[in-house]
N, C-alpha and C. Protein backbone atom coordinates (compact mmCIF):
# COMPACT_ATOMS: atom_id res chain seq x y z
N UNK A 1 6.84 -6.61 11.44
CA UNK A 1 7.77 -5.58 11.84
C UNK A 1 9.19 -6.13 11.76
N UNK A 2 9.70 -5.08 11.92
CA UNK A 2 11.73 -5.48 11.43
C UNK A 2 11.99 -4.35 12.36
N UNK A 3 13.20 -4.85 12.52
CA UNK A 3 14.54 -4.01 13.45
C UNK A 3 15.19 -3.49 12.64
N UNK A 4 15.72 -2.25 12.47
CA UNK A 4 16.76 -1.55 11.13
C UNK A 4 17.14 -0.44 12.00
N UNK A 5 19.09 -0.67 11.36
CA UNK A 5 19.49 0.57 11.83
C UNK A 5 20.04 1.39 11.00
N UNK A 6 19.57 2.64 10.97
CA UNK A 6 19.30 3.49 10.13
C UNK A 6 20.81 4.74 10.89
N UNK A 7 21.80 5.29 10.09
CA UNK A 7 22.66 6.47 10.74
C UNK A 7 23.26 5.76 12.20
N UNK A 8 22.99 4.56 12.77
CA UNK A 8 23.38 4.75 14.11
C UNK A 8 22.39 4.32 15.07
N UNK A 9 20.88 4.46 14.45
CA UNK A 9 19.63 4.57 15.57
C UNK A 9 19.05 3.56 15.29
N UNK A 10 18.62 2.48 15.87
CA UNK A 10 17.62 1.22 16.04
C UNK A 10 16.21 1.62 15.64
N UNK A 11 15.62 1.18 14.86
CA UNK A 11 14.36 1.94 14.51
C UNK A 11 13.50 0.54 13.89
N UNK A 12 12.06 0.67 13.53
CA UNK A 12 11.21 -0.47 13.27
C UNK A 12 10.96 -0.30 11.51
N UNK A 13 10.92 -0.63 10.81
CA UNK A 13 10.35 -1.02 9.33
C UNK A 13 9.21 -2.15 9.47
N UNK A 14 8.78 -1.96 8.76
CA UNK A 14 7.01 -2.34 8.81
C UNK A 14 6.53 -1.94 7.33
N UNK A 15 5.43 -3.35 7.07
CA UNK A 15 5.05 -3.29 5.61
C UNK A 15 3.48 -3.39 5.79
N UNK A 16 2.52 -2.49 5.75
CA UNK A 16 1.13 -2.44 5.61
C UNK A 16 -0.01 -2.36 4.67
N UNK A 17 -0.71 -2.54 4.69
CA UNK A 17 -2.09 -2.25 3.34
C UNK A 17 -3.19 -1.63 3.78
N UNK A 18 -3.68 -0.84 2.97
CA UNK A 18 -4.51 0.06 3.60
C UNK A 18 -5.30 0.72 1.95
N UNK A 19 -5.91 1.01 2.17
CA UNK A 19 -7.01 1.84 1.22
C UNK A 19 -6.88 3.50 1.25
N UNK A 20 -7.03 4.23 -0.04
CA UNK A 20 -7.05 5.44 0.47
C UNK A 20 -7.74 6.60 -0.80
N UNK A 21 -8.99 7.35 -0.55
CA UNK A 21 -9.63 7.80 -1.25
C UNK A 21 -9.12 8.77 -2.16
N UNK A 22 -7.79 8.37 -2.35
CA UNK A 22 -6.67 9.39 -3.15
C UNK A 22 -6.36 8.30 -4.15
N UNK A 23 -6.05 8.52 -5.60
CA UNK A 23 -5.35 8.07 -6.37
C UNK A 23 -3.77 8.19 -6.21
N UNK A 24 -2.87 7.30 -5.94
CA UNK A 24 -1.39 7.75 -5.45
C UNK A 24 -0.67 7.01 -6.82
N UNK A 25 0.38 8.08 -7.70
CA UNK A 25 1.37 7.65 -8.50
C UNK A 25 2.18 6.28 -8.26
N UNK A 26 2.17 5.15 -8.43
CA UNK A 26 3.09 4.26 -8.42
C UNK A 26 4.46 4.52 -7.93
N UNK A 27 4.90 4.76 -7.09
CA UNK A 27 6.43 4.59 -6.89
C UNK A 27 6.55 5.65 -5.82
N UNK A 28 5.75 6.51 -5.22
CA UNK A 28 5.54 7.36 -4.78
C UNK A 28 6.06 7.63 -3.40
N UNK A 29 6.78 7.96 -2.81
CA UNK A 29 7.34 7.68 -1.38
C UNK A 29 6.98 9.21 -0.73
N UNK A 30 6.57 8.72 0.76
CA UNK A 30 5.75 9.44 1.30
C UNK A 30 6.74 9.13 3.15
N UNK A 31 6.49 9.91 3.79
CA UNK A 31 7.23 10.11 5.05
C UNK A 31 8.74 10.34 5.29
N UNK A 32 9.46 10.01 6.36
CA UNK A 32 10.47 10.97 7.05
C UNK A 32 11.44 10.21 6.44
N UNK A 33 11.67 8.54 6.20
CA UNK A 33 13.01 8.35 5.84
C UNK A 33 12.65 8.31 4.20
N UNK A 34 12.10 8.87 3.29
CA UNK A 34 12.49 8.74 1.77
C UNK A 34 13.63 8.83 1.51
N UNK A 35 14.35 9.47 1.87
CA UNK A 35 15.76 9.58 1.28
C UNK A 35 16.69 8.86 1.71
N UNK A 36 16.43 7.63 2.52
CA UNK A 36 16.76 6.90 2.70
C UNK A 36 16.52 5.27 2.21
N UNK A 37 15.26 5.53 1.63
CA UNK A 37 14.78 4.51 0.88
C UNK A 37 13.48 3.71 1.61
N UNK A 38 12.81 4.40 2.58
CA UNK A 38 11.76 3.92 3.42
C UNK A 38 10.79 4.72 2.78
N UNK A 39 9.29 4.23 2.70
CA UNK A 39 8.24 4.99 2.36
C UNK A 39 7.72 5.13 1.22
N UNK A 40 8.24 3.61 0.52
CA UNK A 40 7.72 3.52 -1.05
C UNK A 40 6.20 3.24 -1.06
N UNK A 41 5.49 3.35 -1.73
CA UNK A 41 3.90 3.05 -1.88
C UNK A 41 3.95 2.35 -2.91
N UNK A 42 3.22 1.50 -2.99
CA UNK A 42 3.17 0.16 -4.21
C UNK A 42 1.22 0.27 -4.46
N UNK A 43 1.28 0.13 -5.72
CA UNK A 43 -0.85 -0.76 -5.41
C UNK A 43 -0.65 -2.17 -5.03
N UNK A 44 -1.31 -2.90 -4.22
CA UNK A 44 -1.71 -4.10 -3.73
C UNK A 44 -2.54 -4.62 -4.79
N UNK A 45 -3.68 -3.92 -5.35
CA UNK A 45 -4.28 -5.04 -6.30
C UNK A 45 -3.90 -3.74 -7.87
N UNK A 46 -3.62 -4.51 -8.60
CA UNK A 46 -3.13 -3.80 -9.85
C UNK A 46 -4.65 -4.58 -10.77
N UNK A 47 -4.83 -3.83 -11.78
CA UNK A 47 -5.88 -4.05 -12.43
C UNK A 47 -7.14 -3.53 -11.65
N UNK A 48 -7.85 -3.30 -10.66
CA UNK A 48 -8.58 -3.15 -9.84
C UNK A 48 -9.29 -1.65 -10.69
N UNK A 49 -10.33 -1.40 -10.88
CA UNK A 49 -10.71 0.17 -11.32
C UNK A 49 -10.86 0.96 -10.50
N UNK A 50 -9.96 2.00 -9.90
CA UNK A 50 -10.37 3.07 -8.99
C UNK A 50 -11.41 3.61 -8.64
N UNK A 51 -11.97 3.84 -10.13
CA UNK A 51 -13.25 5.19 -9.91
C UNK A 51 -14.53 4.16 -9.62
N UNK A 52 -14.63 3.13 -8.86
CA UNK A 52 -15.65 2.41 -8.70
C UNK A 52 -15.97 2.45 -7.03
N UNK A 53 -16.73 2.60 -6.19
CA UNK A 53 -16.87 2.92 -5.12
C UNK A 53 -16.62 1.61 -4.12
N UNK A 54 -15.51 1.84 -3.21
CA UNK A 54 -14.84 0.72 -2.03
C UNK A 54 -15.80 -0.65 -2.12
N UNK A 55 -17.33 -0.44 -1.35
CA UNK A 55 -17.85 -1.27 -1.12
C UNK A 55 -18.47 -2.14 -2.95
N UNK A 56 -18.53 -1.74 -3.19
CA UNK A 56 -19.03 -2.40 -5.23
C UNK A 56 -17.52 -3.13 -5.57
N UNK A 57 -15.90 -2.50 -4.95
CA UNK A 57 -15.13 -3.32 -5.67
C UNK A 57 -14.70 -4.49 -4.70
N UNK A 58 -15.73 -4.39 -3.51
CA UNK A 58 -15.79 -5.44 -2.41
C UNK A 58 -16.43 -6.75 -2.92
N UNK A 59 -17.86 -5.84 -3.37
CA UNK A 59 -18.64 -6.93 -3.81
C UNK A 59 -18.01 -7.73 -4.89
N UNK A 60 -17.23 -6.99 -5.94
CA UNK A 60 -16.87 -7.43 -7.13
C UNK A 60 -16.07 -8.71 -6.39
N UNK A 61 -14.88 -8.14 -5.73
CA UNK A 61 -14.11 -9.04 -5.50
C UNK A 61 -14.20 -10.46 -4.80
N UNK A 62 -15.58 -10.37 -3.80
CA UNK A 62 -15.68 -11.68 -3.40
C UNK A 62 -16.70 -12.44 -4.00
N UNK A 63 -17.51 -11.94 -5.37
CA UNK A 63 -18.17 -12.68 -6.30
C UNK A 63 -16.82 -13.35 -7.06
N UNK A 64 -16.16 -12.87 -7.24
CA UNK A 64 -15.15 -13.46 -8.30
C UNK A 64 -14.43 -14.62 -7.39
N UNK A 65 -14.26 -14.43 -6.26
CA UNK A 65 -13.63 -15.58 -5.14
C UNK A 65 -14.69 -16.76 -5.30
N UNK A 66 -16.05 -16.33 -4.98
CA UNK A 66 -16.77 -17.35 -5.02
C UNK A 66 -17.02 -18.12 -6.32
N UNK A 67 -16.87 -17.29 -7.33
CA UNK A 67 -17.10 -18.36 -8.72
C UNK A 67 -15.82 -18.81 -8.98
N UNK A 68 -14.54 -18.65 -8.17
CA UNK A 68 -13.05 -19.33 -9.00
C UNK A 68 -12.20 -18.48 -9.30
């Protein structure tokens, strides 16, 4: 978390990861300060195949940890 003052008002900025059964456009900004420049959405893992179901790109991913 961060302290930012935004117009005048003390407010928190915060950077999270999260999963979400939506495909979201790259660059995509979502909530109250966009127009301010808060609320960009990024992908966390790029290359990753969407249409593959959460728990299979779980498995994928910690077979690939375990071989290197």
């Amino acid at each position: 978390m961060k302290k930012v003052r935004l117009h005048g008002n003390s407010m928190i900025a915060f950077n999270i990861t999260y999963d979400a059964n939506v495909l979201l456009p790259s660059g995509i900004a979502l909530g109250r300060g966009v127009s301010t420049g808060f609320g960009w959405q990024a992908p966390a893992r790029v290359g990753v195949r969407q249409d593959k179901p959460r728990e299979e790109r779980r498995r994928e991913e910690a077979s690939a940890a375990e071989n290197g």
